[in-house]
Protein backbone atom coordinates (compact mmCIF):
# COMPACT_ATOMS: atom_id res chain seq x y z
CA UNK A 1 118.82 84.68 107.54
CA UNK A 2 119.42 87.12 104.22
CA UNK A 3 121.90 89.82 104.27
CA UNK A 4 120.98 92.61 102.10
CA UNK A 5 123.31 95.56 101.76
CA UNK A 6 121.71 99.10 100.66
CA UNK A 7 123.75 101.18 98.47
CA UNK A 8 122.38 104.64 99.28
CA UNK A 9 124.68 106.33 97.00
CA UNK A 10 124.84 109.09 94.61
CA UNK A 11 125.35 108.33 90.76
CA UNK A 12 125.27 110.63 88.20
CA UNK A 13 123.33 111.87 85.84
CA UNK A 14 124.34 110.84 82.07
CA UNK A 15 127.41 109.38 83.24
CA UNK A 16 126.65 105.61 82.46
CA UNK A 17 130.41 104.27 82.22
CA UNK A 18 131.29 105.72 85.83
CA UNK A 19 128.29 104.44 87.09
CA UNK A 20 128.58 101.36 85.90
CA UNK A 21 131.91 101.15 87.77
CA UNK A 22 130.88 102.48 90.88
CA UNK A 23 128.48 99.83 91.33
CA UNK A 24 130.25 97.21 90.37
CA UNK A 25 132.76 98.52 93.08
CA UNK A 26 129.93 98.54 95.54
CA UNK A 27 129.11 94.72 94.64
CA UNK A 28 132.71 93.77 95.71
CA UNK A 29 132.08 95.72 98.96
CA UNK A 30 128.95 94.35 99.82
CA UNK A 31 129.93 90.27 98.25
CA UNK A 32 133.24 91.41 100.97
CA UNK A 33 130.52 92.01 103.69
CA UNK A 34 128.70 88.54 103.13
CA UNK A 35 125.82 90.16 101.95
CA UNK A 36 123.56 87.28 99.82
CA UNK A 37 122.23 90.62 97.67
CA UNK A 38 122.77 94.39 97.50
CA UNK A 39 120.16 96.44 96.63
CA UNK A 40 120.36 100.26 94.88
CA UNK A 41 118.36 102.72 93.99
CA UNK A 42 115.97 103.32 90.77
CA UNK A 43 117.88 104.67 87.84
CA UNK A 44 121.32 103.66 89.06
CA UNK A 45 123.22 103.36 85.83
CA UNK A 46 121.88 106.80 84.44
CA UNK A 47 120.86 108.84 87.83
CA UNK A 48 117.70 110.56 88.05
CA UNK A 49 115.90 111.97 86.81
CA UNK A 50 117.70 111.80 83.14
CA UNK A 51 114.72 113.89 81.40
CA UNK A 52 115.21 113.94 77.67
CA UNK A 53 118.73 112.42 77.99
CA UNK A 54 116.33 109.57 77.65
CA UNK A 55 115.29 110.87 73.99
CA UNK A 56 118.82 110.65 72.75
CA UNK A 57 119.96 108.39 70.35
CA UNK A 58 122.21 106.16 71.60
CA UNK A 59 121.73 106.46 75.03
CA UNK A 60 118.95 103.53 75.56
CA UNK A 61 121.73 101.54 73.83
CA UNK A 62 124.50 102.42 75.99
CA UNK A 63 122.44 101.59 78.89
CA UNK A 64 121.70 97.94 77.31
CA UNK A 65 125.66 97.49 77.16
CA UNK A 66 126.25 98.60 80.57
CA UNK A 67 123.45 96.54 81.91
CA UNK A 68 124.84 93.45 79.63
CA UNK A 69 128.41 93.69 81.08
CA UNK A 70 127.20 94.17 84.68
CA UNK A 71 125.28 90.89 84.02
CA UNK A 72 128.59 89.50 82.92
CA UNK A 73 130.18 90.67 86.28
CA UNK A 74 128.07 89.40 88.85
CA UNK A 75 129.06 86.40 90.46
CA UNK A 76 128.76 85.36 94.41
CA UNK A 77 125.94 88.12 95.27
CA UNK A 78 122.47 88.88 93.90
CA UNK A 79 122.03 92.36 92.39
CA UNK A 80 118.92 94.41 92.33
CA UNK A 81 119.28 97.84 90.53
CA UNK A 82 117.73 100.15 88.44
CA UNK A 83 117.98 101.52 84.97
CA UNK A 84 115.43 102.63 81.84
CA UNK A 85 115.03 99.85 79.28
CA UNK A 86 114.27 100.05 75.68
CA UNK A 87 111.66 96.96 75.07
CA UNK A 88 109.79 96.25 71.56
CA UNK A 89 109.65 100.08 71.24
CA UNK A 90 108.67 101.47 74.74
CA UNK A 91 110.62 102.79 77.10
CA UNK A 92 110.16 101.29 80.76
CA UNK A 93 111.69 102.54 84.30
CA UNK A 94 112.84 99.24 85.10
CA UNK A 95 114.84 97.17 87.44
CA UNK A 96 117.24 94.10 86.96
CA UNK A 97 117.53 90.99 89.39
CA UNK A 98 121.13 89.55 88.22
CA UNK A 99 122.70 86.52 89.77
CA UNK A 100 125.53 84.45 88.95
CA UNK A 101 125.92 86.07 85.41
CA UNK A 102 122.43 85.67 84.08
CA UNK A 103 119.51 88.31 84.19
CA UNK A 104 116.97 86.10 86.42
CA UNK A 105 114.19 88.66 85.88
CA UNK A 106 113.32 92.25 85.05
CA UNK A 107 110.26 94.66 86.58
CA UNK A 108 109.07 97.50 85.18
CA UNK A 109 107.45 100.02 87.20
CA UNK A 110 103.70 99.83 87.29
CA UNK A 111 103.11 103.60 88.26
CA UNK A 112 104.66 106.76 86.66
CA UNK A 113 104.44 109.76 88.43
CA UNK A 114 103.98 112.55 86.83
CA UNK A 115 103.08 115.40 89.46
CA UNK A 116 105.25 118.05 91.02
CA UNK A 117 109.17 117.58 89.99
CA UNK A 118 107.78 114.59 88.04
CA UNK A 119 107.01 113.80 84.20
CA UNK A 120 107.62 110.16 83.90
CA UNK A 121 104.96 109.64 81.99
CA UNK A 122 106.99 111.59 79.22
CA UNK A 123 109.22 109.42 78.54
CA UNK A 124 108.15 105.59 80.12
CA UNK A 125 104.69 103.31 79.77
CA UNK A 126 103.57 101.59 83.03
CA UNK A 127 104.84 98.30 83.09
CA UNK A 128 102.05 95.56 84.32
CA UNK A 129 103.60 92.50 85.67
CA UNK A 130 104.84 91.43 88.75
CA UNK A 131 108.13 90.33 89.90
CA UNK A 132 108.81 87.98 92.67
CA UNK A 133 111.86 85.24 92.86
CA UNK A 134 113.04 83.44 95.71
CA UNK A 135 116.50 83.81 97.64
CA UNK A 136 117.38 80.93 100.60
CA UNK A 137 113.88 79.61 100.46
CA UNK A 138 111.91 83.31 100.54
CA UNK A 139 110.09 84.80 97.93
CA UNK A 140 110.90 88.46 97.63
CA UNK A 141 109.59 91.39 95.08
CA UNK A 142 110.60 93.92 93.65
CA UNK A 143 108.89 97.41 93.54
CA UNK A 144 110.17 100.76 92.34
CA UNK A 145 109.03 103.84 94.20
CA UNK A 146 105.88 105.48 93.19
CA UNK A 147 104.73 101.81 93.23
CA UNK A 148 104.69 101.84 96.95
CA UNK A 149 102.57 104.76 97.34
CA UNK A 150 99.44 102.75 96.56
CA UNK A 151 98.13 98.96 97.72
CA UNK A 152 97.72 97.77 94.33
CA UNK A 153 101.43 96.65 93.21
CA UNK A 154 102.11 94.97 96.96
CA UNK A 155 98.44 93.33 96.77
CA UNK A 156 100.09 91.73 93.60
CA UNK A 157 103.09 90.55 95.00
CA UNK A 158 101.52 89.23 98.42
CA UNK A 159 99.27 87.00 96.36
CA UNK A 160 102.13 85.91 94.23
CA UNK A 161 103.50 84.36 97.74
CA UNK A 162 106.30 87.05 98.66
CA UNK A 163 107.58 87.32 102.12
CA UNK A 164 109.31 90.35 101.80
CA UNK A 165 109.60 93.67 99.34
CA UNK A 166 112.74 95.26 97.91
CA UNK A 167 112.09 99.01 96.61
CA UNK A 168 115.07 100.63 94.81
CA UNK A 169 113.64 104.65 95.12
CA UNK A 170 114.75 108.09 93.93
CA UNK A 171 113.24 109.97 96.51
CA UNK A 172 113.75 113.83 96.22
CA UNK A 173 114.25 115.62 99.53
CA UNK A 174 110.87 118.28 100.97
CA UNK A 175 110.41 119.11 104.40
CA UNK A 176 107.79 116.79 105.54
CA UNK A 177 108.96 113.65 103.34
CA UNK A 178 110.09 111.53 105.75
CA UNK A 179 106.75 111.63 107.71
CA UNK A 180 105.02 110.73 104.44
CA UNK A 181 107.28 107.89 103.82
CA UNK A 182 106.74 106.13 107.24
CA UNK A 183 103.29 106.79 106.67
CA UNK A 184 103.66 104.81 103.05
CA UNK A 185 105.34 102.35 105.48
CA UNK A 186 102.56 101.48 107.53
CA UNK A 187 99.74 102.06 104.87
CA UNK A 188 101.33 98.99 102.95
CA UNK A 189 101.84 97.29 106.06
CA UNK A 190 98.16 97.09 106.96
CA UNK A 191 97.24 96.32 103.36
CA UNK A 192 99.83 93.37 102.92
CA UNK A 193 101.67 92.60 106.33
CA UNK A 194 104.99 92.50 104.63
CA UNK A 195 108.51 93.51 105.42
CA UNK A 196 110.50 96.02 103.15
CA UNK A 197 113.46 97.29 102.27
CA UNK A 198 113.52 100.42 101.55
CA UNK A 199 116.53 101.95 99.18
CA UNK A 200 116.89 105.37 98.59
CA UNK A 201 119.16 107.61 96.15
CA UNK A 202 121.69 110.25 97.84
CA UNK A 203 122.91 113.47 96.30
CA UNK A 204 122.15 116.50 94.99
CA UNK A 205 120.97 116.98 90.99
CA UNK A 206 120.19 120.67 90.06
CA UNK A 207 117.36 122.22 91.91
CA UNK A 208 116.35 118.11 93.81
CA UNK A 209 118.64 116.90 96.67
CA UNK A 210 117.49 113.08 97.23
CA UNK A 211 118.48 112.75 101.09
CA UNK A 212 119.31 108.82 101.34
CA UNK A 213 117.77 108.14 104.96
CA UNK A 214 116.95 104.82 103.38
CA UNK A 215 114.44 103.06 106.10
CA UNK A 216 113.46 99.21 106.88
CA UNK A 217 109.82 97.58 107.94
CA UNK A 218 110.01 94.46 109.36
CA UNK A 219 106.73 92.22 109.47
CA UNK A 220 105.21 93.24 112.40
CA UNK A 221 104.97 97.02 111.11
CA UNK A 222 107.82 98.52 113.13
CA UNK A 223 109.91 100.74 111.09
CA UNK A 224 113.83 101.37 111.70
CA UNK A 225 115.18 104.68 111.92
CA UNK A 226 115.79 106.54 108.81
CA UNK A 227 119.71 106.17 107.71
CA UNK A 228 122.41 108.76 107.22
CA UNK A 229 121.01 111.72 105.65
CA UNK A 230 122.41 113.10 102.61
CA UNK A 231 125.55 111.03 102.85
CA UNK A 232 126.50 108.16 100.61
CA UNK A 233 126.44 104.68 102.99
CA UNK A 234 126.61 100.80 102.29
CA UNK A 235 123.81 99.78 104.71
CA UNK A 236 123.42 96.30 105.72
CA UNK A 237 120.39 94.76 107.55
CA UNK A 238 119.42 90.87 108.32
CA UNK A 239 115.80 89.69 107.14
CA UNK A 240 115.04 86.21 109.60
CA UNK A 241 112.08 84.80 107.83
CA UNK A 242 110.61 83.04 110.27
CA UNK A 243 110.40 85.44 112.17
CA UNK A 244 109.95 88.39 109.72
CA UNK A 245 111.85 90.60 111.51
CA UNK A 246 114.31 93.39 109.82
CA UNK A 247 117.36 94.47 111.24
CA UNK A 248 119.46 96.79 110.56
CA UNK A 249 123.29 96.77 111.68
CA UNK A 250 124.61 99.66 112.93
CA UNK A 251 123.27 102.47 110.39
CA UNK A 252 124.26 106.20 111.42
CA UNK A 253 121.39 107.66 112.07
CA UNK A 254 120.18 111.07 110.14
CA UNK A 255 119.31 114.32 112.76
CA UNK A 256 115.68 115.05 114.05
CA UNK A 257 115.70 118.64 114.20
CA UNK A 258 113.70 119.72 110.91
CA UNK A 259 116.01 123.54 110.77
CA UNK A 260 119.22 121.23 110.89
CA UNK A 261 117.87 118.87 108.28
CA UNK A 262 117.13 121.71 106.06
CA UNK A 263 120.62 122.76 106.67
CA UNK A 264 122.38 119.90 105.86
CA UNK A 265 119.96 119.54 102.51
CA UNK A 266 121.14 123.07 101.35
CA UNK A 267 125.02 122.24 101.86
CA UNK A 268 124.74 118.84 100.33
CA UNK A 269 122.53 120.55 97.25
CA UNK A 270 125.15 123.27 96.58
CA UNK A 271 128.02 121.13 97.26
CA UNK A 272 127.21 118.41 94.61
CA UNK A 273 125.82 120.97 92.26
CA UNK A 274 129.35 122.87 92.19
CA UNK A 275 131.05 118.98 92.32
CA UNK A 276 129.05 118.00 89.21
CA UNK A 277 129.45 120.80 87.28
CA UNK A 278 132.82 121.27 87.51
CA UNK A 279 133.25 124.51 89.69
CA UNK A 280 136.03 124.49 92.13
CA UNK A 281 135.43 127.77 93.96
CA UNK A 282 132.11 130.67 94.46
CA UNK A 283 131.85 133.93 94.94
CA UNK A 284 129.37 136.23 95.38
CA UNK A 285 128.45 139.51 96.73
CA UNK A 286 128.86 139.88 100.83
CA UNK A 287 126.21 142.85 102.12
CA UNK A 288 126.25 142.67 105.46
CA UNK A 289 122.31 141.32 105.40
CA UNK A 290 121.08 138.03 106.32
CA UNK A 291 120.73 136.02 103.23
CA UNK A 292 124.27 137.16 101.68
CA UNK A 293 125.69 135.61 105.40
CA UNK A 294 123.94 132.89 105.31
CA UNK A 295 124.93 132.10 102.23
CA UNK A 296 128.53 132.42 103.14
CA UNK A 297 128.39 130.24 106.31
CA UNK A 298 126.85 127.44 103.75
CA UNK A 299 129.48 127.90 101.05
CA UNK A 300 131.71 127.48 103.58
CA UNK A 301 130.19 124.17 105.23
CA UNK A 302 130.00 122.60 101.25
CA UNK A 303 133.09 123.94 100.31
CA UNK A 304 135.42 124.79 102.50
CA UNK A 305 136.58 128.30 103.45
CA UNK A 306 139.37 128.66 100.76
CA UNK A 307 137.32 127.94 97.86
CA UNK A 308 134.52 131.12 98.81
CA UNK A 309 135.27 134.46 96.82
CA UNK A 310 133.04 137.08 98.67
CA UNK A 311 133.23 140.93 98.10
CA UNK A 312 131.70 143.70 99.60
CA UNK A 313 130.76 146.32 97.05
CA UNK A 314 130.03 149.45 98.82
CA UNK A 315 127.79 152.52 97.06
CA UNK A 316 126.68 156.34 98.96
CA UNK A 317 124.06 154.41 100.66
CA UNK A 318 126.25 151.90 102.16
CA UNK A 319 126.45 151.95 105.91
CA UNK A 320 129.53 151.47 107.85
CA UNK A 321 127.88 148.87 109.90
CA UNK A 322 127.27 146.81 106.95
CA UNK A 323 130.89 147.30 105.41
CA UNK A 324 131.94 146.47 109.38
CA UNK A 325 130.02 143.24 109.32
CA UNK A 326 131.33 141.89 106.22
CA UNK A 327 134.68 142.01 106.86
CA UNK A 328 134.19 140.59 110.10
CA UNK A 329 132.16 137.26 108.93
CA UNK A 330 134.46 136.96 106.61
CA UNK A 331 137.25 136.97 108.86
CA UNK A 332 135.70 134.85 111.23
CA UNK A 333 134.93 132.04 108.66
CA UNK A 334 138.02 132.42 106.94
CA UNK A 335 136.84 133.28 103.91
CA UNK A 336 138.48 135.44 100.40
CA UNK A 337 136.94 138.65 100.72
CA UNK A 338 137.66 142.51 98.76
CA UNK A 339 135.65 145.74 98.77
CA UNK A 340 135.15 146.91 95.58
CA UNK A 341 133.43 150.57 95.62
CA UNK A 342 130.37 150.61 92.99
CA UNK A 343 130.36 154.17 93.45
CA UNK A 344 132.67 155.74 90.10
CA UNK A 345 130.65 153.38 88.22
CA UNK A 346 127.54 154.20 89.76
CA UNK A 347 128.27 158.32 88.98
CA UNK A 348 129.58 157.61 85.60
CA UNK A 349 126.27 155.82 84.71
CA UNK A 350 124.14 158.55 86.17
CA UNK A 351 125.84 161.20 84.24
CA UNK A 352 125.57 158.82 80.66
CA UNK A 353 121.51 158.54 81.33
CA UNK A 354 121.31 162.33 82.70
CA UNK A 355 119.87 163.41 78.80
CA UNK A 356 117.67 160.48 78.73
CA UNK A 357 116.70 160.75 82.50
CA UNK A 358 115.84 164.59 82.62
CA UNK A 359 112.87 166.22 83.90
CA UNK A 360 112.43 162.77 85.64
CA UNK A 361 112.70 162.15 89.26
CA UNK A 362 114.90 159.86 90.75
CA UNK A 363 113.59 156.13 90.88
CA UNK A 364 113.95 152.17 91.06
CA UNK A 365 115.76 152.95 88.29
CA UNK A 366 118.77 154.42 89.95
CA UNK A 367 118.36 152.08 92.38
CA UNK A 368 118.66 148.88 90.02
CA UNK A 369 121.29 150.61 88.80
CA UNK A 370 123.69 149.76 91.56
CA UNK A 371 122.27 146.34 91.64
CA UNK A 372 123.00 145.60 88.43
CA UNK A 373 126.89 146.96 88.44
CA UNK A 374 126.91 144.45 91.73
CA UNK A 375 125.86 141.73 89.18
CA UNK A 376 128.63 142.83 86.51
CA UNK A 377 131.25 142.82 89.14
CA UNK A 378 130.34 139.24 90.31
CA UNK A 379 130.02 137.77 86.99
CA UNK A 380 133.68 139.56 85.68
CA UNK A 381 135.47 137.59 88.72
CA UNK A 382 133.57 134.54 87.76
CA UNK A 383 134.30 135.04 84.30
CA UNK A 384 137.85 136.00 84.98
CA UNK A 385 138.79 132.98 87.37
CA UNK A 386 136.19 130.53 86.40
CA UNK A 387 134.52 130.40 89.67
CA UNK A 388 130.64 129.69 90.24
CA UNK A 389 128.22 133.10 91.20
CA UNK A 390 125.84 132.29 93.71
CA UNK A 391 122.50 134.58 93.45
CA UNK A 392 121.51 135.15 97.66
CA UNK A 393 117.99 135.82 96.88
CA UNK A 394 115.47 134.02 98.93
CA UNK A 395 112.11 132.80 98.09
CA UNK A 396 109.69 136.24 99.82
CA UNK A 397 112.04 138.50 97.50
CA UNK A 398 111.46 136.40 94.41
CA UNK A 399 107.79 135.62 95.18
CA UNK A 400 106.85 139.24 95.33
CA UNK A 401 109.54 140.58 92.91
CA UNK A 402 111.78 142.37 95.78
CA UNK A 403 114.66 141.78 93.72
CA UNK A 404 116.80 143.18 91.09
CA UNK A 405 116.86 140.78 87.64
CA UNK A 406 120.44 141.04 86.06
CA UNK A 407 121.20 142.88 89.21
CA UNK A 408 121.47 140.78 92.93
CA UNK A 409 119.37 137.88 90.93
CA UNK A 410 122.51 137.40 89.20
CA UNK A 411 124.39 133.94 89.77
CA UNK A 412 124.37 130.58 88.18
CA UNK A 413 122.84 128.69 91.47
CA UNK A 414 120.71 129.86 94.60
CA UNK A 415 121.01 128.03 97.94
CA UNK A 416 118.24 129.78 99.13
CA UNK A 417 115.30 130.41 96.59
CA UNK A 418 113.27 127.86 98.02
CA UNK A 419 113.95 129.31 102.04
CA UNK A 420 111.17 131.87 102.65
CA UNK A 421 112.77 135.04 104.79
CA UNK A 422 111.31 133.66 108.38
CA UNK A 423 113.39 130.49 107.59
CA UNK A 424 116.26 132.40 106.73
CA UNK A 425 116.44 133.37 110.06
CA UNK A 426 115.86 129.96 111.72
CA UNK A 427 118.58 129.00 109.80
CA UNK A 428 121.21 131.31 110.35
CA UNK A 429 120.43 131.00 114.31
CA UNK A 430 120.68 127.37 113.72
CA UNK A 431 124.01 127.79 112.42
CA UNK A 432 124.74 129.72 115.16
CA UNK A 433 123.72 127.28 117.44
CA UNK A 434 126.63 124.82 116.05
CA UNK A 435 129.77 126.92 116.40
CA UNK A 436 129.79 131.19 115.36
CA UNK A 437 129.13 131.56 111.94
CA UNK A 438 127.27 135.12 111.32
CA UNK A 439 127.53 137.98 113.41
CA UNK A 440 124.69 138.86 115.50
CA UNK A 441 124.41 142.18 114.42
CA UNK A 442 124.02 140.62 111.24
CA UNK A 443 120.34 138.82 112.55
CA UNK A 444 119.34 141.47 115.01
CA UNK A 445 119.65 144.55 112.09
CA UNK A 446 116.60 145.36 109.94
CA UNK A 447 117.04 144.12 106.68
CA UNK A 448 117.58 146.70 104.24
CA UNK A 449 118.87 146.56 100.57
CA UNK A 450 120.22 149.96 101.19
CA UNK A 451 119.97 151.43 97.76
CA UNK A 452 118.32 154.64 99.13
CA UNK A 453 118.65 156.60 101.88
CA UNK A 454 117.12 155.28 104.82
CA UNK A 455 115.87 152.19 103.26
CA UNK A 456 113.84 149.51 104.82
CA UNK A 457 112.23 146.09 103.10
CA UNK A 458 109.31 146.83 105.51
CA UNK A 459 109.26 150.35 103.28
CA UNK A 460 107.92 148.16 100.50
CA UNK A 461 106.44 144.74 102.22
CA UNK A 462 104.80 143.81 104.57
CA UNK A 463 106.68 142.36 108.13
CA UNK A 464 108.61 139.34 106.84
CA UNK A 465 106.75 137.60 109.54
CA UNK A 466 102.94 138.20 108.17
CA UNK A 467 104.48 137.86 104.35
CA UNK A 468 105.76 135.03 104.67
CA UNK A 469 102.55 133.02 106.17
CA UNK A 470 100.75 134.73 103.33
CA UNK A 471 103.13 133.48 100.79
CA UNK A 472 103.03 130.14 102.20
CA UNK A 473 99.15 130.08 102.05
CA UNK A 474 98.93 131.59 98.18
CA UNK A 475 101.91 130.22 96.70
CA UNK A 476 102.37 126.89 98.56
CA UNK A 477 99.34 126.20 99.55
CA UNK A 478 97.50 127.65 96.73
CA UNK A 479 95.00 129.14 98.68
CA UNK A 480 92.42 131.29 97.22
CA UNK A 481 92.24 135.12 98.41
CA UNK A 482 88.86 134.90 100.07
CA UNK A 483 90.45 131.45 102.18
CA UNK A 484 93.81 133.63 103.23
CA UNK A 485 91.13 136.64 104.47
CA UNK A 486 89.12 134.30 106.09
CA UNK A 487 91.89 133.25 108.00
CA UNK A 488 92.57 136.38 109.19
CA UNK A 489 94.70 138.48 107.12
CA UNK A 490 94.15 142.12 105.77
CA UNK A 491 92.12 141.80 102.27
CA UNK A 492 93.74 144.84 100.55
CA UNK A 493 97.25 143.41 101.19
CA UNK A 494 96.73 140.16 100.10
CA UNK A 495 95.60 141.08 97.02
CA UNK A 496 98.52 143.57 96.80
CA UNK A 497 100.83 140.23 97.47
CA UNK A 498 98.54 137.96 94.81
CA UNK A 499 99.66 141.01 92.12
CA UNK A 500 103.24 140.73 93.12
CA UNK A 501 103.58 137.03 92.79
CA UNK A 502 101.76 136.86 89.37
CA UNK A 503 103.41 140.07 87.89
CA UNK A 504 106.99 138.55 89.54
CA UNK A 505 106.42 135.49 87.05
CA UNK A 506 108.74 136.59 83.87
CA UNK A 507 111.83 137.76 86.49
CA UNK A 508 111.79 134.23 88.01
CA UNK A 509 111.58 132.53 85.21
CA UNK A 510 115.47 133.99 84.56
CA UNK A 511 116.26 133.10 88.11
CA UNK A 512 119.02 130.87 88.33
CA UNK A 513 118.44 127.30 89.72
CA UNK A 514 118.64 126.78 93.49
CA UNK A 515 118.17 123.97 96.39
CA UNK A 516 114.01 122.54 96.50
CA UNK A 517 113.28 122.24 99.89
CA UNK A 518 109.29 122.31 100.03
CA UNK A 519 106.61 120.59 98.28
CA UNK A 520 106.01 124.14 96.03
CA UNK A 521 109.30 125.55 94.93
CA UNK A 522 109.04 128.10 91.98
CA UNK A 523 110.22 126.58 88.60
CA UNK A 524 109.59 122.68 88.52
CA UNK A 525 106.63 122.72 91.30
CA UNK A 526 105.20 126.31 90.65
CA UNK A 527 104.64 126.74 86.60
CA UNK A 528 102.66 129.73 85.94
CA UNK A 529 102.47 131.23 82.67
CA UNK A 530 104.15 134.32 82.16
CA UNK A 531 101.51 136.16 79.86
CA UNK A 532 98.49 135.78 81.65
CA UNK A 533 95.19 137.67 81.75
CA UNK A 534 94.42 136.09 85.15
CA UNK A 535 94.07 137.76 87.98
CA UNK A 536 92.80 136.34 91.08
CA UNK A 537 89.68 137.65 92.95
């Protein structure tokens, strides 16, 4: 029998020296376990992805001395993990197999994505040979990710004689992933018959949360279920090679409903972006809407109530109700909140633009207007006490451009930019669901952003409900306009929708960064050129 311990953990970006000592922390845990080798995931010693950190000088060379003194270390375990390596003048994603002090062979990854979130083919060249060395009598190989994904790299190692496959991965988190990785799974299975170990990274890194739920195949094809989701884990599982079957020991297991997987993505994602970058605290504006409450109940989750700054910042259009349910989410989730009136600013800036406004009627313009004092208020308080602005924007506003740049835009991270409107809903009566975190009202009200009398979103858009499976057809999908008529929506609104999400291009583009959580997010997925002369027909 081989023990292999999975360290589905969270390391870094950049930060080589603390890397290198969490790992070597995690060998003592898992040599203290009895595990005969611990596996992690690609890119341990720099995180992933480190984009043009790799381009620096010096860092190739710091990773060769961290990787040199972790050889030094290792003694009583085997050690697969990842890192980028500098060889004869090309850059490789590679992984190390160290044992007993000595480097007993390196892989480099044979394919380099370079679709969606990624551009590896930036910075590495495809490495070509195969690696496969034998622990307690059974040959294992190594693969790294992408390599997985198609037959050619395990065809390799099964005709190099190996029993069973170790992939280190950096996996970023979308919605359907884990069906696509047990379907990997049994592709490879029915190409090669072989077990596999299946590593993933943890932890959120700007706009990607990589969700763990690291997996095992044993060799009949039967998968385990997916570990801990989004939470860092020292997983151990038995390999018997006669047998060939995979076991894993007692792994938490990750939930099955898809709207609390979500969720739990969008806390961990905020969480470790506010962790990483120093923040301690958040605040934001609190409108007594949907997205602003959601946002609060997942602040809160990630942070904690007494590290959320929300305010309430009333104008002439304000309605009670919404100043009512503010304060009373905030209350029940225990969270800072003020009410700052907009309204003397608001009237001082109308009377400074009265010469330039006149003979004009009134506008977006005086609309934005109170958006964009919101925004200044926000980002003085952040300024003032150093404490993170979140933007509440979802992903129908900023597709269409149903949002104010420099005004409710405003914020250095967005938990929900990738969570179309529908699914802010789902969400918010998921959170429900767990313990009361939004008011009902709060769900039940039309959605307004009440900068005019009277004011509905449905004034301007389309039902939330038909938008959003538009949306999901043009802009995730990237269905043509004759396809989304075809299936059986109104031809002069989609078009009007196509406009909005091309002419919406330049605001998003100054969004701030939020939580992925589909295959299409705007910014790293979606990159559409902000002078265009396209327009689709």
């Amino acid at each position: 029998m081989i023990t292999i311990a999975l360290a589905q953990y969270d390391f870094l970006v950049g930060d080589i020296r603390g890397n290198l000592c969490k790992t070597q922390g995690l060998i003592a845990q898992a040599r203290n376990a009895e595990a005969d080798l611990v596996l992690f995931p690609e890119m341990t010693l720099t995180g992933y992805p480190p984009e043009d950190l790799l381009l620096r000088p010096g860092f190739l060379q710091a990773v060769r001395h961290a990787v040199h003194e972790l050889t030094a270390s290792v003694k009583g375990i085997d050690v697969v993990i990842g890192h980028p390596w500098e060889e004869q003048g090309q850059r490789y994603n590679a992984v190390s197999w160290i044992r007993n002090g000595r480097l007993a062979g390196r892989y480099f990854k044979q394919l380099l994505p370079n679709y969606a979130v990624f551009d590896e083919r930036r910075y590495f060249v495809p490495g070509s040979e195969t690696l496969v060395l034998e622990l307690k009598g059974t040959r294992i190989a190594v693969l790294i990710c992408e390599d997985t994904w198609e037959s050619q790299p395990a065809f390799l190692a099964k005709n190099l004689g190996a029993e069973l496959l170790l992939v280190p991965n950096a996996s970023p988190y979308r919605e359907d992933k884990l069906a696509r990785r047990k379907e990997m799974f049994a592709d490879r299975h029915e190409d090669t018959g072989l077990a596999m170990v299946y590593c993933n990274l943890v932890g959120g890194q700007d706009e990607l949360v990589f969700d763990g739920r690291s997996m095992l195949m044993d060799r009949q094809g039967n998968c385990s279920e997916p570990g801990p989701l989004c939470e860092e884990s020292l997983l151990l599982a038995d390999f018997h090679p006669g047998t060939g079957s995979l076991e894993a020991r007692n792994w938490p297991t990750a939930p099955d409903d898809p709207v609390e997987e979500i969720y739990r993505v969008l806390v961990c994602g905020l969480r470790d972006y506010i962790r990483k970058n120093g923040f301690s605290d958040v605040v934001f504006g609190l409108s007594g809407g949907i997205d602003s409450a959601l946002t609060l109940a997942i602040a809160v989750d990630a942070l904690g109530a007494d590290r959320v700054h929300t305010i309430m910042m009333p104008s002439r259009h304000t309605s009670g109700l919404s100043l009512d349910l503010a304060q009373e989410q905030a209350v029940m989730l225990g969270a800072d909140h003020r009410c700052i009136s907009i309204e003397p600013a608001y009237e001082e800036f109308l009377q400074l633009l009265e010469p330039s406004f006149a003979g004009r009627a009134p506008d977006l313009s005086e609309e934005n207007l109170q958006a964009r004092i919101r925004g200044d208020i926000v980002m003085a308080l952040s300024n003032k006490f150093g404490w993170l602005p979140l933007a509440t924007s979802n992903k129908s506003e900023l597709a269409v451009g149903y949002c104010t740049i420099y005004g409710d835009m405003c914020g250095g991270f967005g938990p929900l930019l990738d969570c179309l409107k529908t699914r802010v809903y789902d969400l918010a009566r998921y959170r429900n669901s767990v313990s009361a975190a939004i008011p009902e009202a709060v769900i039940e009200r039309a959605p307004s952003a009440e900068l005019a009398p009277g004011q509905s979103d449905q004034d301007s858009l389309p039902p939330y409900a038909v938008l959003d499976q538009v949306l999901k057809r043009y802009v995730e999908l990237d269905w043509s306009i004759d396809r989304i008529v075809e299936d059986g929506f109104e031809e002069a609104m989609v078009r009007r929708i196509a406009a909005q999400v091309l002419l919406s291009e330049y605001k998003r583009r100054q969004a701030p960064p939020g939580v992925r959580i589909t295959h299409r997010a705007f910014g790293r997925d979606r990159r559409y050129p902000i002078t265009s002369g396209w327009r689709d027909s």
